[in-house]
Protein backbone atom coordinates (compact mmCIF):
# COMPACT_ATOMS: atom_id res chain seq x y z
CA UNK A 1 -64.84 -25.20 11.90
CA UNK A 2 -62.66 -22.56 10.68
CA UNK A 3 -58.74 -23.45 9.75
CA UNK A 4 -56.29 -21.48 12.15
CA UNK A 5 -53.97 -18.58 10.92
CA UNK A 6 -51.28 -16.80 11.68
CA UNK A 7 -52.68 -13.53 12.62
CA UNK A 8 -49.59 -11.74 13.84
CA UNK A 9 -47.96 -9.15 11.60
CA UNK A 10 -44.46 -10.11 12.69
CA UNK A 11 -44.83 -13.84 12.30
CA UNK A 12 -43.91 -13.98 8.56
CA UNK A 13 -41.96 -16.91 6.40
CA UNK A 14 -39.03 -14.10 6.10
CA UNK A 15 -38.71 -13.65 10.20
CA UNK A 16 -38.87 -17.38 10.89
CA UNK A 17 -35.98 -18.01 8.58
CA UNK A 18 -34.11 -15.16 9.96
CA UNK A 19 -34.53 -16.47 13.55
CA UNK A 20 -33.63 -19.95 12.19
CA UNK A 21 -30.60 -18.31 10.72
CA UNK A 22 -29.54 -16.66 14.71
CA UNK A 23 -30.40 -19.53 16.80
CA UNK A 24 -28.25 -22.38 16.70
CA UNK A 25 -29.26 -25.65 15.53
CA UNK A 26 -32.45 -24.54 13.85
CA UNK A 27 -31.48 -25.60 10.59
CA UNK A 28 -31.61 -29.42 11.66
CA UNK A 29 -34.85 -28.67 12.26
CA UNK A 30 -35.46 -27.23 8.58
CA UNK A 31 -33.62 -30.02 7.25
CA UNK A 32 -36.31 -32.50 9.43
CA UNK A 33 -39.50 -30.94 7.92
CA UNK A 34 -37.87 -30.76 4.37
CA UNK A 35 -37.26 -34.73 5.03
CA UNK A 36 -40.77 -34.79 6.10
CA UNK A 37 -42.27 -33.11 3.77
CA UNK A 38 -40.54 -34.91 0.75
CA UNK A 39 -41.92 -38.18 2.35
CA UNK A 40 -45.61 -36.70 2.00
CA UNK A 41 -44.63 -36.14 -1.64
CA UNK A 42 -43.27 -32.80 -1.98
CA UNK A 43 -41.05 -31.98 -4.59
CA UNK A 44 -37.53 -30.88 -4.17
CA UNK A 45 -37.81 -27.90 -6.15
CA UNK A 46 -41.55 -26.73 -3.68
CA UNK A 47 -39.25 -27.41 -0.47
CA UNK A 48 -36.40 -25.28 -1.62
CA UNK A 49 -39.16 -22.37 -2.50
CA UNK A 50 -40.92 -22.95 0.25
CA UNK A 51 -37.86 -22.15 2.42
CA UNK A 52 -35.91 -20.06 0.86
CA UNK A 53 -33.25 -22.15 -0.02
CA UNK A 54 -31.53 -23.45 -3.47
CA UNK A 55 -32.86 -26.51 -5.10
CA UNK A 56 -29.28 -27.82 -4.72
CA UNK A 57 -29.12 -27.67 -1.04
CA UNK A 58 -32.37 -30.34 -0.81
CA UNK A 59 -31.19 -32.37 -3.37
CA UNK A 60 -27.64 -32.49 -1.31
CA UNK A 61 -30.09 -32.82 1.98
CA UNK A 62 -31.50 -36.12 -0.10
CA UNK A 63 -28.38 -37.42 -1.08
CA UNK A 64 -27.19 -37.28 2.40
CA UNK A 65 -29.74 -39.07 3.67
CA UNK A 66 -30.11 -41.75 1.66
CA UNK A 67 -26.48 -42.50 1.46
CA UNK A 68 -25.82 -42.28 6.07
CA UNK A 69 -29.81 -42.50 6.65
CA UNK A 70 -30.86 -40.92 9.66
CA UNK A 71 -27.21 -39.58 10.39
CA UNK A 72 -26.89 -37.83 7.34
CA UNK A 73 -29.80 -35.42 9.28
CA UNK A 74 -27.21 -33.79 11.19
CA UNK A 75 -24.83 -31.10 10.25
CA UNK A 76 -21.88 -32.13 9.52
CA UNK A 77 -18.38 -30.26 10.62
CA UNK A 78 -17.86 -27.79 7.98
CA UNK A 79 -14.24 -27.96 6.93
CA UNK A 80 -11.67 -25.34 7.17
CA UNK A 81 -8.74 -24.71 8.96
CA UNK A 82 -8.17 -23.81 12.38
CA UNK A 83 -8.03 -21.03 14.07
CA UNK A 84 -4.47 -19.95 15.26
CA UNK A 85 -5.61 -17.98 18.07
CA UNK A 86 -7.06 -20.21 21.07
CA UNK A 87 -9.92 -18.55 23.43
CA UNK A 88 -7.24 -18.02 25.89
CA UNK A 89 -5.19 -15.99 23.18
CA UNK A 90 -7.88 -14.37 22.01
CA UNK A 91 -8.45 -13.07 25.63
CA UNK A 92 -5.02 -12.03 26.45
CA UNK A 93 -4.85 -9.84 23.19
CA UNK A 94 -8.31 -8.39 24.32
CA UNK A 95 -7.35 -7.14 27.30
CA UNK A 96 -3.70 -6.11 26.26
CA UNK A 97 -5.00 -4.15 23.25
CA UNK A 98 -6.89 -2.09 26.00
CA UNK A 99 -2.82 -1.41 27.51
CA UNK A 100 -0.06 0.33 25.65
CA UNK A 101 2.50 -1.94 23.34
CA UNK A 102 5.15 -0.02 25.50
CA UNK A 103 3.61 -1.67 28.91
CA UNK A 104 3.86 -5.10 27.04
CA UNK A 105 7.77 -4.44 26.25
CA UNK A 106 7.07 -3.58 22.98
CA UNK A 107 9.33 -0.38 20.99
CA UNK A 108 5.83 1.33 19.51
CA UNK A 109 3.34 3.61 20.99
CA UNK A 110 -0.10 2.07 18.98
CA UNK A 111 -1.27 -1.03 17.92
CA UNK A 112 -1.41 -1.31 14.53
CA UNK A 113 -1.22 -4.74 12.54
CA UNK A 114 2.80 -4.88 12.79
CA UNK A 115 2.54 -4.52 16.35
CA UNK A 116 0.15 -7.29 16.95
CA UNK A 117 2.12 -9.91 14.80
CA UNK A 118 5.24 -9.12 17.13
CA UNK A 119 2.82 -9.22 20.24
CA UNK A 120 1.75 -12.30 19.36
CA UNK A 121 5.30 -13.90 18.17
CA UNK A 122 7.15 -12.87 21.11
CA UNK A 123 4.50 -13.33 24.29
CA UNK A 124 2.31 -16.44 22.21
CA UNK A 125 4.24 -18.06 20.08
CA UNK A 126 2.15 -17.31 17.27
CA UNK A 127 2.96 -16.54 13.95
CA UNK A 128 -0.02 -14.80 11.49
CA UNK A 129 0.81 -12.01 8.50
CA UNK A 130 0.04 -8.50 9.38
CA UNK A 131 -3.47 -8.56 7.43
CA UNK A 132 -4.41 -11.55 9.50
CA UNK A 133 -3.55 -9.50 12.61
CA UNK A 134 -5.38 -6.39 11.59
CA UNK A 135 -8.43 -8.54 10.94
CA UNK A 136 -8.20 -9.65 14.84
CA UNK A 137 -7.97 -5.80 15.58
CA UNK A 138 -11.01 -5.19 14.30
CA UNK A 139 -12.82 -8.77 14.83
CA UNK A 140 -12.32 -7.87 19.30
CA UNK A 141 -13.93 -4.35 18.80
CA UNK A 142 -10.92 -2.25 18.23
CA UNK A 143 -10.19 0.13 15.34
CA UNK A 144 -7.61 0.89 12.95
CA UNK A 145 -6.49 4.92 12.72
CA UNK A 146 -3.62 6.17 11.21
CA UNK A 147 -0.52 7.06 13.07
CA UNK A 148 0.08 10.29 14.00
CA UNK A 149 3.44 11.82 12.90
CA UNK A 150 5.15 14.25 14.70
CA UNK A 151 8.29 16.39 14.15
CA UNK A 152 10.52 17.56 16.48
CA UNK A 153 10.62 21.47 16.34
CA UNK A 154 13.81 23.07 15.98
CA UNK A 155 15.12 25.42 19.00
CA UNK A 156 16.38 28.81 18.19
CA UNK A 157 20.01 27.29 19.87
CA UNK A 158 22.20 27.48 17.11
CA UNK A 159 20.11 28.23 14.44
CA UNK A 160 23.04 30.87 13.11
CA UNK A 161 25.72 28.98 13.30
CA UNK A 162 24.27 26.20 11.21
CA UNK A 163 23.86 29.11 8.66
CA UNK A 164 26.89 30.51 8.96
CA UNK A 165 28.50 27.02 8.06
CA UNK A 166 25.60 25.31 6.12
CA UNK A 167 23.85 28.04 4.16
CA UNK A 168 24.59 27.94 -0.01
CA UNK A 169 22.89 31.31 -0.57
CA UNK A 170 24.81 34.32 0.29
CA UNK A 171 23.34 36.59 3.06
CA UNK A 172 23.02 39.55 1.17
CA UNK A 173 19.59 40.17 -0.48
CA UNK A 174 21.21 42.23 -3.22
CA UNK A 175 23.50 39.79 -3.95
């Protein structure tokens, strides 16, 4: 009797950790069949080749479970801190990016990251710096352009009297 293979191009070791890497809670499963497979007699250093991963991380995966045993499996809550911005904020600035700052009561006519961190102060409550805002902008789909600048143009209504009182040159071209 013949051993099975894999005879599917697309099945490789490279696409099965990249799938583990988009589905949630794969990884629990990795860290199972490392456990396993160190209980068969594996080595640390053959588990971390064999998935891709640092020798480090298995050893860490080891030291886990032997100090919380079976709990030490699971992932644990990676630290950081938390996020300002609440689904429910997050929605709101969605949708009123999509409307002008002027509709929200707001003195500009684009949203740039100023605008956001005054949005977000005066309607939310919410304080962030102005990178941290621009980094939402972008984060919800939006974009970042430069402002457009526009000057007024003069009128022709007295243009000559503001030379006739203004003007340091003498009218005169021979002069």
């Amino acid at each position: 009797m013949r051993a099975l293979t894999i005879t599917n191009g697309s099945v490789t070791r490279e696409t099965l950790l990249e799938m583990a890497e988009r589905i949630p809670g794969a990884w629990i499963g990795i860290r199972i069949a490392a456990l396993l497979l160190l209980l068969e007699g594996w080595k640390s250093s053959q588990i971390a080749r064999l998935f891709g991963l640092t020798r480090w991380s298995v050893v860490r995966w080891i030291q886990r479970a032997n100090e919380k045993g079976i709990l030490g499996v699971e992932a644990q809550r990676q630290p950081g801190r938390p996020c300002r911005l609440d689904e429910q904020i997050q929605r709101a600035l969605e949708e009123d990016l999509e409307k002008s700052p002027r509709a929200l009561g707001l003195k500009r006519n684009r949203w740039d990251g100023v605008v956001v961190v005054e949005y977000l102060e005066r309607i939310h409550g919410v304080r962030l710096k102005v990178r941290q805002a621009q980094r939402w902008i972008r984060r919800l789909g939006f974009s970042l352009r430069q402002p457009i600048y526009r000057y007024a143009q003069a009128t022709t209504e007295g243009v000559e009297e503001f030379r006739k009182t203004v003007k340091k040159t003498p009218d005169d071209p021979k002069k």
